[in-house]
PDB file of N, CA and C in Angstrom:
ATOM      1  N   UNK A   1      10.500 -22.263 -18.413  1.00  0.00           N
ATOM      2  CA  UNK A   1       9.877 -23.112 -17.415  1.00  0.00           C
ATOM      3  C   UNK A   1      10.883 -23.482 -16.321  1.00  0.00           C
ATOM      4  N   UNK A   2      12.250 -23.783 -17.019  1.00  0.00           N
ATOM      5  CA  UNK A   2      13.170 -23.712 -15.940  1.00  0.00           C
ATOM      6  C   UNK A   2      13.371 -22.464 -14.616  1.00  0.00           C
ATOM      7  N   UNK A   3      13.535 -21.616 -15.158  1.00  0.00           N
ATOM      8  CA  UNK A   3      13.845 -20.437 -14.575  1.00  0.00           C
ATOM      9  C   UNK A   3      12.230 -20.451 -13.829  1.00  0.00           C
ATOM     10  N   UNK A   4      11.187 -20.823 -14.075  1.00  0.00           N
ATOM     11  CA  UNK A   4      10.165 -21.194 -13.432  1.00  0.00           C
ATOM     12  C   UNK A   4      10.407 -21.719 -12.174  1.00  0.00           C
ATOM     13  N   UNK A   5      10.982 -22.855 -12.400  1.00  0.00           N
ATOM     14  CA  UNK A   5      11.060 -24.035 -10.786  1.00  0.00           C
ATOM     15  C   UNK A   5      11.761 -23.765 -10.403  1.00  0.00           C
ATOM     16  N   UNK A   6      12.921 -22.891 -10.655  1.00  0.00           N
ATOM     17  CA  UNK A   6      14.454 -22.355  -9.800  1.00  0.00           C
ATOM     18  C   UNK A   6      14.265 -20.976  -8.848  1.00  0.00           C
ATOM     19  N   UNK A   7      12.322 -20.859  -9.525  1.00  0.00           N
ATOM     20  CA  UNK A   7      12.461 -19.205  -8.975  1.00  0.00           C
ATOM     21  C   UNK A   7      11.531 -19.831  -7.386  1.00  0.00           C
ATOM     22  N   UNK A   8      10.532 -20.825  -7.419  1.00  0.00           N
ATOM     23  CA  UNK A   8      10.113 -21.764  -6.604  1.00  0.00           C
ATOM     24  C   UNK A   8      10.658 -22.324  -5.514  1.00  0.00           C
ATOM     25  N   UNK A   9      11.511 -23.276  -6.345  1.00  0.00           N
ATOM     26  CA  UNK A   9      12.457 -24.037  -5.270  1.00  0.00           C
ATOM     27  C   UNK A   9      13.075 -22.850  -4.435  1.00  0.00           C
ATOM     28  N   UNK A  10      13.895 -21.835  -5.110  1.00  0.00           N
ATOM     29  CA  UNK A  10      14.408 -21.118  -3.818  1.00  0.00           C
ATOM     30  C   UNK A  10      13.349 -20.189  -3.201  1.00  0.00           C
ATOM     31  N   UNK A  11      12.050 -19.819  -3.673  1.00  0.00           N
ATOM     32  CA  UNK A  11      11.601 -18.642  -2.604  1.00  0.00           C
ATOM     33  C   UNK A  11      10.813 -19.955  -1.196  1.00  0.00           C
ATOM     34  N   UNK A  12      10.903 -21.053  -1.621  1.00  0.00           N
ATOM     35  CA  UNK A  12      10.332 -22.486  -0.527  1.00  0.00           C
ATOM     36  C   UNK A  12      11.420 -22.607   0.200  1.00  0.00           C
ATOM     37  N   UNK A  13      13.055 -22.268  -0.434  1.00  0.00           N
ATOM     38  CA  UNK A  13      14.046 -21.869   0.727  1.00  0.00           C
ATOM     39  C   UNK A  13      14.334 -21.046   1.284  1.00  0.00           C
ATOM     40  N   UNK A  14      13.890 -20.153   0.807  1.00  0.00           N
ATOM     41  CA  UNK A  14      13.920 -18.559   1.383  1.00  0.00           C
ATOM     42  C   UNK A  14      13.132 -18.808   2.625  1.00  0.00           C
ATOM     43  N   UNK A  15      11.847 -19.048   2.527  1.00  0.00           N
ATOM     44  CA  UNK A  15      10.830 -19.578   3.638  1.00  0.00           C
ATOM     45  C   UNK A  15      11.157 -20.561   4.532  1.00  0.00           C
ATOM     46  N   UNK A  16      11.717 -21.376   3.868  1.00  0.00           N
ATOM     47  CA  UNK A  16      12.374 -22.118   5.845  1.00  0.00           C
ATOM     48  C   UNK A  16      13.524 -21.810   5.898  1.00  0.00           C
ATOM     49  N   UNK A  17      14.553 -21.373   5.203  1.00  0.00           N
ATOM     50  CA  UNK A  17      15.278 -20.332   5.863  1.00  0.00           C
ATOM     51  C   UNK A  17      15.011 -19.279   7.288  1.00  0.00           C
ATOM     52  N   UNK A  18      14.148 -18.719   6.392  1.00  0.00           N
ATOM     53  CA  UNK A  18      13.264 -17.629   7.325  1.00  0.00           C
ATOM     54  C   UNK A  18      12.468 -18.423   8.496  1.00  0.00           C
ATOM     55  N   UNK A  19      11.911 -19.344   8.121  1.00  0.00           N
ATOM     56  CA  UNK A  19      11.061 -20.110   9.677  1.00  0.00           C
ATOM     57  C   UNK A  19      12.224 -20.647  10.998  1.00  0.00           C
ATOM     58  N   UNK A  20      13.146 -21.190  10.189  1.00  0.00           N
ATOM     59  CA  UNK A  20      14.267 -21.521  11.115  1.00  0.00           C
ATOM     60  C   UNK A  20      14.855 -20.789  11.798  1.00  0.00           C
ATOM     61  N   UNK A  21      15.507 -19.408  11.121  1.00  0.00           N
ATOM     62  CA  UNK A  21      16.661 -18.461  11.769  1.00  0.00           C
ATOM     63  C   UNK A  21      15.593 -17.769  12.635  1.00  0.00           C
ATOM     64  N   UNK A  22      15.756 -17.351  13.862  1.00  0.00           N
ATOM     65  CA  UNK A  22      15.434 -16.260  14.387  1.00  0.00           C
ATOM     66  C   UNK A  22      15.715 -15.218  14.291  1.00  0.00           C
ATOM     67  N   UNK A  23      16.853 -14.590  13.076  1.00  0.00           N
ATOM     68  CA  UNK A  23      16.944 -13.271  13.000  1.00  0.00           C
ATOM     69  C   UNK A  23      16.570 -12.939  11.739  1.00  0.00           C
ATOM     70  N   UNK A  24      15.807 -13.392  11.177  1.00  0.00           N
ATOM     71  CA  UNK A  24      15.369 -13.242   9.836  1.00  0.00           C
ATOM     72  C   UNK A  24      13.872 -13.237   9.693  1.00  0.00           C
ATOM     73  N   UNK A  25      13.138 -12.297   9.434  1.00  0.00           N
ATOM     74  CA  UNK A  25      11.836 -12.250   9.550  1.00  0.00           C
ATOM     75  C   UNK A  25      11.317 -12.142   8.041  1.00  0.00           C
ATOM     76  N   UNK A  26      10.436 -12.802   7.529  1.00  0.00           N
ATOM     77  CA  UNK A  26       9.556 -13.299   6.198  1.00  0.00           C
ATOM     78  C   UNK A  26       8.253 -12.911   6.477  1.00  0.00           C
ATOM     79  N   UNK A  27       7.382 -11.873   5.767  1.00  0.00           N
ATOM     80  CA  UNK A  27       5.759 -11.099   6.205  1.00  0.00           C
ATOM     81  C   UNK A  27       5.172 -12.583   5.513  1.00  0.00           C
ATOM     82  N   UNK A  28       4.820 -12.783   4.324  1.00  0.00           N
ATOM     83  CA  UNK A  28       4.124 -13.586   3.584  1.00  0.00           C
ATOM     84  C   UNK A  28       5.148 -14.635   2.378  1.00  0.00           C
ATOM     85  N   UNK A  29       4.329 -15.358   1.911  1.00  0.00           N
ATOM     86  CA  UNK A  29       4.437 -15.979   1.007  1.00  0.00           C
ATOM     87  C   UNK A  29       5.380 -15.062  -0.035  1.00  0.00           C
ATOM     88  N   UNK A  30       4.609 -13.964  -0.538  1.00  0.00           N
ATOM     89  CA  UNK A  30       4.476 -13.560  -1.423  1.00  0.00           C
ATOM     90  C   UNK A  30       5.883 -12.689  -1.546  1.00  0.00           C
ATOM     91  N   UNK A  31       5.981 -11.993  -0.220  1.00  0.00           N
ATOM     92  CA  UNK A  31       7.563 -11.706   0.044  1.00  0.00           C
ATOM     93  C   UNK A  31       8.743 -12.718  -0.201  1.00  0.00           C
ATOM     94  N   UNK A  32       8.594 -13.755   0.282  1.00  0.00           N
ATOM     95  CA  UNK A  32       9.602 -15.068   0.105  1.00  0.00           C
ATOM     96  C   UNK A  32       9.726 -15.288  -1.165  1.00  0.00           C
ATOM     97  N   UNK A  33       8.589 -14.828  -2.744  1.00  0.00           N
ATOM     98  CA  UNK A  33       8.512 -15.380  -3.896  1.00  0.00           C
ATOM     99  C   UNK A  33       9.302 -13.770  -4.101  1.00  0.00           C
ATOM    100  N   UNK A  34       9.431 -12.821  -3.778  1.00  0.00           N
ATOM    101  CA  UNK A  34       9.608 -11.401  -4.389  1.00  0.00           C
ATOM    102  C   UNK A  34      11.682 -11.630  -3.524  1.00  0.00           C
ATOM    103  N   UNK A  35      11.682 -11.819  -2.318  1.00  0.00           N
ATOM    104  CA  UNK A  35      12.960 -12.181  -2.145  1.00  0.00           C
ATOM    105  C   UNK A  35      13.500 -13.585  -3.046  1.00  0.00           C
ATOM    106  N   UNK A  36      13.409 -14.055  -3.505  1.00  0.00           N
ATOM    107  CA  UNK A  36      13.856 -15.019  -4.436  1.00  0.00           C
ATOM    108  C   UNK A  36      14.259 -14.112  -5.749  1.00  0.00           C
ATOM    109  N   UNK A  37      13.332 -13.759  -6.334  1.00  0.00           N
ATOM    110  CA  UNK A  37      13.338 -13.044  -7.478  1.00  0.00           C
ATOM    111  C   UNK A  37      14.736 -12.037  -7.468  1.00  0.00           C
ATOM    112  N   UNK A  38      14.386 -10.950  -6.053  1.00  0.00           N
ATOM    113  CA  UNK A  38      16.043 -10.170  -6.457  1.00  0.00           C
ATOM    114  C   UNK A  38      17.284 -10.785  -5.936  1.00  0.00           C
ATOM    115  N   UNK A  39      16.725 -11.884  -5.556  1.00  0.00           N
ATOM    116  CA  UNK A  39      17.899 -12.593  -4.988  1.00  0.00           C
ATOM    117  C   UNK A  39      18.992 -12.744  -6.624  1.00  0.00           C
ATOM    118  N   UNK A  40      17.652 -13.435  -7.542  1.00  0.00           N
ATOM    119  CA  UNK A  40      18.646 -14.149  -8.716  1.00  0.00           C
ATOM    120  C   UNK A  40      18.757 -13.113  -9.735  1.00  0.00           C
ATOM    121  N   UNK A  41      18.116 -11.588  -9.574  1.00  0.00           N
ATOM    122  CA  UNK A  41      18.525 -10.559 -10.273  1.00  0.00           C
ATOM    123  C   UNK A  41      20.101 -10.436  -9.738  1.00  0.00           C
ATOM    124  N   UNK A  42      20.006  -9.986  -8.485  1.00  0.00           N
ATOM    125  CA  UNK A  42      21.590  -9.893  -8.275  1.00  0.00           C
ATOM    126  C   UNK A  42      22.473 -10.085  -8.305  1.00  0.00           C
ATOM    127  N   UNK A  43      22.137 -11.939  -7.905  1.00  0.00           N
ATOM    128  CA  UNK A  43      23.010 -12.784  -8.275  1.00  0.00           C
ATOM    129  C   UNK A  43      23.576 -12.621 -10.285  1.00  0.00           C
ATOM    130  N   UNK A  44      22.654 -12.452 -10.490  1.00  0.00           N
ATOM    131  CA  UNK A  44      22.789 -12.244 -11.983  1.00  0.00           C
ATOM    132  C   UNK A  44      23.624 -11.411 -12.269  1.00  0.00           C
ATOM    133  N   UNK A  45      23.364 -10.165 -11.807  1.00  0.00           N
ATOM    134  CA  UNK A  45      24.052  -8.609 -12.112  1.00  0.00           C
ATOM    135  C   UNK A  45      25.163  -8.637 -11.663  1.00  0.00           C
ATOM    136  N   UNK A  46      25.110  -7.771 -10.142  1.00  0.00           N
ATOM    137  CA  UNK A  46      25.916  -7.534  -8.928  1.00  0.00           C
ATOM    138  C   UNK A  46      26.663  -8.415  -8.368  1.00  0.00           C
ATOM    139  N   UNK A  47      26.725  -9.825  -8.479  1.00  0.00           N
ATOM    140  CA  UNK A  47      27.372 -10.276  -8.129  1.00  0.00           C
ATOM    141  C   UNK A  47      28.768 -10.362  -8.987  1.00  0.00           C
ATOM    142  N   UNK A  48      28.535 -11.020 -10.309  1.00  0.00           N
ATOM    143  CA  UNK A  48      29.937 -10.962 -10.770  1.00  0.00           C
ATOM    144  C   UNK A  48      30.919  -9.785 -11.010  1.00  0.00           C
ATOM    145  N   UNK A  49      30.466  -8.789 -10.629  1.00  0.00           N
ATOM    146  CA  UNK A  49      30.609  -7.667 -10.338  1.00  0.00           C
ATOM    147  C   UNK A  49      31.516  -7.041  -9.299  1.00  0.00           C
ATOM    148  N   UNK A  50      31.162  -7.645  -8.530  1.00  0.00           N
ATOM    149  CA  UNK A  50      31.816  -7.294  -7.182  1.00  0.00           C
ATOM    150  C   UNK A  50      33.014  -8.534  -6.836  1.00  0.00           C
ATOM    151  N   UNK A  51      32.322 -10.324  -7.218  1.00  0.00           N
ATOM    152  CA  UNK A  51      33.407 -11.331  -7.483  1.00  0.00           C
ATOM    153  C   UNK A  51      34.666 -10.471  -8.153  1.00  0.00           C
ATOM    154  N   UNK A  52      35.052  -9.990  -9.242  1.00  0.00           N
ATOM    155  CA  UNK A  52      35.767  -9.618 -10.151  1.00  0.00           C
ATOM    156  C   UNK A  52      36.475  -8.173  -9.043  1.00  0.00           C
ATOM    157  N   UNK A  53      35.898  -7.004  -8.639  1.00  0.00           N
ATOM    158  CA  UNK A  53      36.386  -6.283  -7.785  1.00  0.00           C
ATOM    159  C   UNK A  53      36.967  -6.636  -6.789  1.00  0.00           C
ATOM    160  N   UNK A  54      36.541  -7.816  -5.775  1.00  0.00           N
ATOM    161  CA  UNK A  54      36.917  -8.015  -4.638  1.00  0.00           C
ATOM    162  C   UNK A  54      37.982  -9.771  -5.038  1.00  0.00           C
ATOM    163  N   UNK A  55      38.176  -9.730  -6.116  1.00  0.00           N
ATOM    164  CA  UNK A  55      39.217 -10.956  -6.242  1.00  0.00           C
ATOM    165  C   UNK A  55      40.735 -11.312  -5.631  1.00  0.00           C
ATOM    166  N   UNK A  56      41.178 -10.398  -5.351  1.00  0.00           N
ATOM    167  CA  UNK A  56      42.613 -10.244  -4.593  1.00  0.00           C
ATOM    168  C   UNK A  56      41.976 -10.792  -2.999  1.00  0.00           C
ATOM    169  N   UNK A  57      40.707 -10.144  -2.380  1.00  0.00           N
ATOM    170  CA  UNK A  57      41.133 -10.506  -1.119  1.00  0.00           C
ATOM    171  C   UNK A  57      40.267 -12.138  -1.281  1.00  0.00           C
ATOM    172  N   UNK A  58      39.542 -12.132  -2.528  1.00  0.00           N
ATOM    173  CA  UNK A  58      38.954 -13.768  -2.384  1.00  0.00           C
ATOM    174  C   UNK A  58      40.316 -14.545  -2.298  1.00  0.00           C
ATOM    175  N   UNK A  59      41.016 -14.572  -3.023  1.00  0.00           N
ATOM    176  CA  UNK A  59      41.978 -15.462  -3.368  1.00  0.00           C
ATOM    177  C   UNK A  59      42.941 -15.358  -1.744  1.00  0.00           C
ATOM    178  N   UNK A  60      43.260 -14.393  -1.517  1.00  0.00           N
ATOM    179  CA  UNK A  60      43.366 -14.545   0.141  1.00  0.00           C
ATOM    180  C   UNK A  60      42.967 -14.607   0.840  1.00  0.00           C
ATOM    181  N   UNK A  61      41.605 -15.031   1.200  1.00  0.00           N
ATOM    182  CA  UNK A  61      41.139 -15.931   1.955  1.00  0.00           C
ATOM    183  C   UNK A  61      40.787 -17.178   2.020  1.00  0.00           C
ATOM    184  N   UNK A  62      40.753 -17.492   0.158  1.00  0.00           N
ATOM    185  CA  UNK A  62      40.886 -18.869  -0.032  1.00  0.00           C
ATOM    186  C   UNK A  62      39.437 -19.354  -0.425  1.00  0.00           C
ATOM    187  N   UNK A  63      38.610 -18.266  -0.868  1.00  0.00           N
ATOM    188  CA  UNK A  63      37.284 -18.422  -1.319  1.00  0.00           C
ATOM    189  C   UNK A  63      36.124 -17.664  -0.306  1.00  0.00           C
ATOM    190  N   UNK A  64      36.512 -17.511   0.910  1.00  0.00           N
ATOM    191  CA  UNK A  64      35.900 -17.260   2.129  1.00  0.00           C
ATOM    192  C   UNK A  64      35.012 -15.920   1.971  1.00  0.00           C
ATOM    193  N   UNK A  65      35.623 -14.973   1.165  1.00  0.00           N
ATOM    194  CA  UNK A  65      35.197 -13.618   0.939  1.00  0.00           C
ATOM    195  C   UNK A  65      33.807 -13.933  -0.205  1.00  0.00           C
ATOM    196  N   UNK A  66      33.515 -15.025  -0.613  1.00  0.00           N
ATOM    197  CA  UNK A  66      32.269 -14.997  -1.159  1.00  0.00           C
ATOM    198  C   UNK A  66      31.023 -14.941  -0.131  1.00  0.00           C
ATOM    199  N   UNK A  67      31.484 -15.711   1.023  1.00  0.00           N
ATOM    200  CA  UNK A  67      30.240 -15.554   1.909  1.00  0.00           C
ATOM    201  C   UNK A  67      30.165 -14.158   2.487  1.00  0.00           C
ATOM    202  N   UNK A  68      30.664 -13.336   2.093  1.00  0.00           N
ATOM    203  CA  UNK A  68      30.793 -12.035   2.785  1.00  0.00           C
ATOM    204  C   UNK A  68      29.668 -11.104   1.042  1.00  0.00           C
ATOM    205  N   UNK A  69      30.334 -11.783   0.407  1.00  0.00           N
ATOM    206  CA  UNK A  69      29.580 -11.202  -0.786  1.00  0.00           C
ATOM    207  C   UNK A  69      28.029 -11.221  -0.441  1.00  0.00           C
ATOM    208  N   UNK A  70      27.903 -12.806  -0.589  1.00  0.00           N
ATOM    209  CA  UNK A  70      26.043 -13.366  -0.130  1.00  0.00           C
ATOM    210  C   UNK A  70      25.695 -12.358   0.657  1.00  0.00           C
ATOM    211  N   UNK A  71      26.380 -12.293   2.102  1.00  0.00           N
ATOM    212  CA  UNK A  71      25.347 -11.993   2.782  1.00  0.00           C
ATOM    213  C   UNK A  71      25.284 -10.074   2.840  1.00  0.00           C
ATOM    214  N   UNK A  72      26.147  -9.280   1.760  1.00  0.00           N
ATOM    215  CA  UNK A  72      25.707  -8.130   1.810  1.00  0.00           C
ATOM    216  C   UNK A  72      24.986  -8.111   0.741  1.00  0.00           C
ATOM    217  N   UNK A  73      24.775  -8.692  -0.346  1.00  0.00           N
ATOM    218  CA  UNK A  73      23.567  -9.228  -1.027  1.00  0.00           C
ATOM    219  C   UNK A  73      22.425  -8.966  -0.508  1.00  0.00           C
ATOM    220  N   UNK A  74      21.976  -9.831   0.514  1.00  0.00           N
ATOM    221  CA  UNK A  74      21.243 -10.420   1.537  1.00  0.00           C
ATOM    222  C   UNK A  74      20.822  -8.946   2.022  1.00  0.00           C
ATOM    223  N   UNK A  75      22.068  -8.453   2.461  1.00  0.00           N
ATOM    224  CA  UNK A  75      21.467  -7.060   3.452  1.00  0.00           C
ATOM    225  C   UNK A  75      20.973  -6.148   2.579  1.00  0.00           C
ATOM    226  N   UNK A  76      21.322  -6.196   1.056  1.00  0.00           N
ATOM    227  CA  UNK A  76      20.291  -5.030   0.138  1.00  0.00           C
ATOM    228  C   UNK A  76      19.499  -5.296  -0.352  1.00  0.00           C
ATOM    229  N   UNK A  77      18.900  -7.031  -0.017  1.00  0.00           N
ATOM    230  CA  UNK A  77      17.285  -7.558  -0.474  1.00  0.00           C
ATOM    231  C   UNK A  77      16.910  -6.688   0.714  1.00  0.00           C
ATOM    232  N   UNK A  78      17.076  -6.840   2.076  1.00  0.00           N
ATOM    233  CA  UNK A  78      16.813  -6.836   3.351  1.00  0.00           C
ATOM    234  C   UNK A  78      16.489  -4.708   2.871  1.00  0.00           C
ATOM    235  N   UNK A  79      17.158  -4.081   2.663  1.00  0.00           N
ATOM    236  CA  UNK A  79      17.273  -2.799   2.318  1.00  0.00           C
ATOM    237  C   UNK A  79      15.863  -2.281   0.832  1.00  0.00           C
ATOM    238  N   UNK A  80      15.947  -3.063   0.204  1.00  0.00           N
ATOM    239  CA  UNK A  80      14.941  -2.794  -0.910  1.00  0.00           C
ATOM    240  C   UNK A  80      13.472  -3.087  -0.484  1.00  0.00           C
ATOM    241  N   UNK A  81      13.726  -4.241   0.036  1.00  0.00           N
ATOM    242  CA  UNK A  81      11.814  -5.054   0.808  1.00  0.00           C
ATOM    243  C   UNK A  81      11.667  -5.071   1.836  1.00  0.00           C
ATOM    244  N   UNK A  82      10.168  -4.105   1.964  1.00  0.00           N
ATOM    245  CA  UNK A  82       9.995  -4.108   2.988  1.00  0.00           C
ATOM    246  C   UNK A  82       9.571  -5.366   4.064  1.00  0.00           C
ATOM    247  N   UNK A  83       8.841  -6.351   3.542  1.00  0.00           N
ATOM    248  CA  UNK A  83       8.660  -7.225   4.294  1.00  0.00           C
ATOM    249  C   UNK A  83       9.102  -8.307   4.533  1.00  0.00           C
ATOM    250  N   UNK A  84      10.520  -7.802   4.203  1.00  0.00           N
ATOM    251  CA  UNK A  84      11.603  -8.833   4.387  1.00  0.00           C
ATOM    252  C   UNK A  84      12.988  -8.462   5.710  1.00  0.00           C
ATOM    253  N   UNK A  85      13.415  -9.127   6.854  1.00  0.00           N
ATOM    254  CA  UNK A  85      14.075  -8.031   7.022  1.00  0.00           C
ATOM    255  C   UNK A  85      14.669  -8.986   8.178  1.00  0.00           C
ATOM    256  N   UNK A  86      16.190  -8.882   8.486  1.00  0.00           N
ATOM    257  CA  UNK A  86      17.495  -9.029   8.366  1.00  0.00           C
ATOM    258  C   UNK A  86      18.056  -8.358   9.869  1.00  0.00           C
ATOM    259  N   UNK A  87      18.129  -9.159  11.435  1.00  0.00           N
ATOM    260  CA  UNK A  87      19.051  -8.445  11.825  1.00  0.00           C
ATOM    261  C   UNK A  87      19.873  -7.706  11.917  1.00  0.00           C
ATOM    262  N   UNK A  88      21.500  -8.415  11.337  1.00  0.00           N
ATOM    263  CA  UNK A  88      22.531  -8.045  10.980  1.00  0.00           C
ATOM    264  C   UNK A  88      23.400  -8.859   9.962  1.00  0.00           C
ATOM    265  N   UNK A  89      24.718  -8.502  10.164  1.00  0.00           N
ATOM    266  CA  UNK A  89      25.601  -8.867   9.043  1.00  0.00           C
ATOM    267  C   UNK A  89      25.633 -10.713   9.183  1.00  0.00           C
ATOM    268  N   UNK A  90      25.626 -11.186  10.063  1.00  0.00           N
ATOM    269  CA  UNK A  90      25.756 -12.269  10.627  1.00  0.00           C
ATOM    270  C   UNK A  90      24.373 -13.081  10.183  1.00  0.00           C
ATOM    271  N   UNK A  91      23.411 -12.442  10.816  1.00  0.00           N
ATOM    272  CA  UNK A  91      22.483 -13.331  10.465  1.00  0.00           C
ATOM    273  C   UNK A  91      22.286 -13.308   8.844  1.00  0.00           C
ATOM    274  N   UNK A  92      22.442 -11.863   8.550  1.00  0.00           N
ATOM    275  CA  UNK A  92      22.676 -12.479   6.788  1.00  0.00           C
ATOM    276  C   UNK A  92      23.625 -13.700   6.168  1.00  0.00           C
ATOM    277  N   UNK A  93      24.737 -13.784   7.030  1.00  0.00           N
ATOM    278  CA  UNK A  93      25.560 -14.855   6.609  1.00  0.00           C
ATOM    279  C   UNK A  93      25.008 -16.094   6.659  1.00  0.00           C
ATOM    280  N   UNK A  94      24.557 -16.232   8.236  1.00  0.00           N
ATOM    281  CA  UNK A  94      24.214 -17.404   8.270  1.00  0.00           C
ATOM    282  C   UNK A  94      23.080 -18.341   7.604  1.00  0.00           C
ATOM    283  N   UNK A  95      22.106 -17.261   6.894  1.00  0.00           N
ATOM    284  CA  UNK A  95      20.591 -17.270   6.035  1.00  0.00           C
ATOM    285  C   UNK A  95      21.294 -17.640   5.049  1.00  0.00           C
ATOM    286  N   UNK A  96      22.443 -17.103   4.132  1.00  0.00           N
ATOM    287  CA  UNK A  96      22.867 -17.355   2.944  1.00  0.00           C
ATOM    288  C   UNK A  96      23.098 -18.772   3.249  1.00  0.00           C
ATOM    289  N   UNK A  97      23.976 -19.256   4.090  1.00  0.00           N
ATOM    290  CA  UNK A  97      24.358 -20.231   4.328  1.00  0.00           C
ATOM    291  C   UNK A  97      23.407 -21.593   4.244  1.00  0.00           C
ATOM    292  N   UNK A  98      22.118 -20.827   5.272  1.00  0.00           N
ATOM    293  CA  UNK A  98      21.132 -22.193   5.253  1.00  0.00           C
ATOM    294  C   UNK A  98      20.102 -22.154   3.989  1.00  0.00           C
ATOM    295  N   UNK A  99      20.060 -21.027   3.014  1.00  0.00           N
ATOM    296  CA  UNK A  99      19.586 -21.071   2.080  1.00  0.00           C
ATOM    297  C   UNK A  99      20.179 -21.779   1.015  1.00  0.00           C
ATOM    298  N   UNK A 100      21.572 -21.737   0.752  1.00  0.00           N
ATOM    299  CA  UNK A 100      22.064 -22.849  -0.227  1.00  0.00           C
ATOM    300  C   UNK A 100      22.484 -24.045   0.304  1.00  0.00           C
ATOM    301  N   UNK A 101      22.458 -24.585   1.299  1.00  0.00           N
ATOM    302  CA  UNK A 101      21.893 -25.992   1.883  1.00  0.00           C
ATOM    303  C   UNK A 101      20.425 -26.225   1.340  1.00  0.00           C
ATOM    304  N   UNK A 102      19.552 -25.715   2.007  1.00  0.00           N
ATOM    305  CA  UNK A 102      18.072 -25.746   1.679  1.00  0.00           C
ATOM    306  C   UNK A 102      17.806 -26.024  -0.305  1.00  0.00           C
ATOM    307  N   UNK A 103      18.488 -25.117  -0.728  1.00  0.00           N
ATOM    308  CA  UNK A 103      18.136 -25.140  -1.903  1.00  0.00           C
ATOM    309  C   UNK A 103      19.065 -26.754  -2.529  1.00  0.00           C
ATOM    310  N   UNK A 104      19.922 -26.670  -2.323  1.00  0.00           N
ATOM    311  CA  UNK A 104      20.554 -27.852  -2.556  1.00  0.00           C
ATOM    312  C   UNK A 104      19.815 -29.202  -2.665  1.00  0.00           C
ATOM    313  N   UNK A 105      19.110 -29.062  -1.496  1.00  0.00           N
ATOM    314  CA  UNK A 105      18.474 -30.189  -0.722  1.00  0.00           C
ATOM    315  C   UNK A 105      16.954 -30.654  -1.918  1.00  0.00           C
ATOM    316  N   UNK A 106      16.346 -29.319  -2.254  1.00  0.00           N
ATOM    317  CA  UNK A 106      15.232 -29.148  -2.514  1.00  0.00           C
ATOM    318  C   UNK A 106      15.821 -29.911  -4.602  1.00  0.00           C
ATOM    319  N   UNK A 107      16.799 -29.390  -4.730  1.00  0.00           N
ATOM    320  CA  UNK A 107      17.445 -29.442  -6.465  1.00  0.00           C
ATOM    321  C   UNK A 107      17.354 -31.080  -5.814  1.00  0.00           C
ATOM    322  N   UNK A 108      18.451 -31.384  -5.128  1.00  0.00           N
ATOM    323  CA  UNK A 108      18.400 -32.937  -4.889  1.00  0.00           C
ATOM    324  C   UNK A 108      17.330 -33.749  -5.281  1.00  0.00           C
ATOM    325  N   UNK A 109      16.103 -33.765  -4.471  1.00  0.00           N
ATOM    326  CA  UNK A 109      15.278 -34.238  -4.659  1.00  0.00           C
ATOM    327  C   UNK A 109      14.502 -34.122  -5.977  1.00  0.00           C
ATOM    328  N   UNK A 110      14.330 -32.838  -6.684  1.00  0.00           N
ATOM    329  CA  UNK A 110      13.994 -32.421  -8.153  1.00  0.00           C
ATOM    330  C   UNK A 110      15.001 -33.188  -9.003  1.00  0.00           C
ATOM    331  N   UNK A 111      16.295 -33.665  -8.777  1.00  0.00           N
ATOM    332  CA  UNK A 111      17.153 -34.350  -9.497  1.00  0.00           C
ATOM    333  C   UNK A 111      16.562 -35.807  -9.507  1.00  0.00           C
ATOM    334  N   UNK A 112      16.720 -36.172  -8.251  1.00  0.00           N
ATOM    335  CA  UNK A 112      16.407 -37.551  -8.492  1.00  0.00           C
ATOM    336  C   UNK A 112      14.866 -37.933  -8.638  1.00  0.00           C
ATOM    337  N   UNK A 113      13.811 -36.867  -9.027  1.00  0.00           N
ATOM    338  CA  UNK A 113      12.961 -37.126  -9.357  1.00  0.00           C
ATOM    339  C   UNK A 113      12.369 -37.876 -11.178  1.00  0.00           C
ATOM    340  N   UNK A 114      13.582 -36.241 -11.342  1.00  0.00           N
ATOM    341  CA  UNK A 114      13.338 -36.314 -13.178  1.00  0.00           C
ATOM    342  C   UNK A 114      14.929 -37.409 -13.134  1.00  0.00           C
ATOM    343  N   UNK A 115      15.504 -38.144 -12.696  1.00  0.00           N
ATOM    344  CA  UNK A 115      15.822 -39.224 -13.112  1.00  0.00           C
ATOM    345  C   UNK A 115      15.263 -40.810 -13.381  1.00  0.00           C
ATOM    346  N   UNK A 116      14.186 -40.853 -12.350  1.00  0.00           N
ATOM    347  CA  UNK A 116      13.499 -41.899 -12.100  1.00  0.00           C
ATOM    348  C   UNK A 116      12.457 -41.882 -13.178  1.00  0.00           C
ATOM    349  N   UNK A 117      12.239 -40.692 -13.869  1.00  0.00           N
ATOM    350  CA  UNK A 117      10.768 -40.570 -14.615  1.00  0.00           C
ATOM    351  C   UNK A 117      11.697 -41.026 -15.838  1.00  0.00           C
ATOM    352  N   UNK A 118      12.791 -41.130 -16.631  1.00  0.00           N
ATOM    353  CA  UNK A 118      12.955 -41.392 -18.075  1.00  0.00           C
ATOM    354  C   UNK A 118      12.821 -42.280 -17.884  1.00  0.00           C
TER     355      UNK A 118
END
């Protein structure tokens, strides 16, 4: 059920993500729920994956090379779906960027919801 509301909360950030950026185009709903989904496959898989490969230049940049991770992430949701779809390298960055704000924002409020209810 968890993995339920986590798959939610972010495809509702995926979507104003997408309403906000102008270089990021979202067809439907249903795309925003299907970009969520390989978002947290990847994140799952591919990411620690590539964290672990590309660790020398993370550590020299001082963490910085993760946002470079996200947003080629980003560019092989953008590559797999079709009705999802991605300027460039940049605007992938900057989507990653306002997507884990967004999602943040959205957990926030889910936090201090189920605190108030015990």
């Amino acid at each position: 059920m968890k993995f339920l509301f986590k798959i939610i909360i972010s495809s509702l950030a995926v979507m104003v993500a997408g309403w906000v950026l102008p270089g990021v185009e979202i067809d439907d709903y249903f795309t925003g729920i299907a970009v969520a989904l390989i978002l947290a496959f990847l994140n799952a898989f591919l990411r620690p994956i590539l964290v672990v490969l590309t660790l020398p230049v993370t550590v020299l940049s001082l963490g910085l090379f993760l946002f470079v991770i996200n947003a080629l992430l980003i560019l092989l949701v953008d590559y797999f779906l079709s009705g999802f779809y991605v300027d460039n390298f940049w605007w992938a960055l900057l989507f990653s960027l306002v997507l884990s704000i967004v999602t943040s924002v959205f957990e926030a409020i889910n936090g201090k919801d189920e605190r108030t209810d015990r």
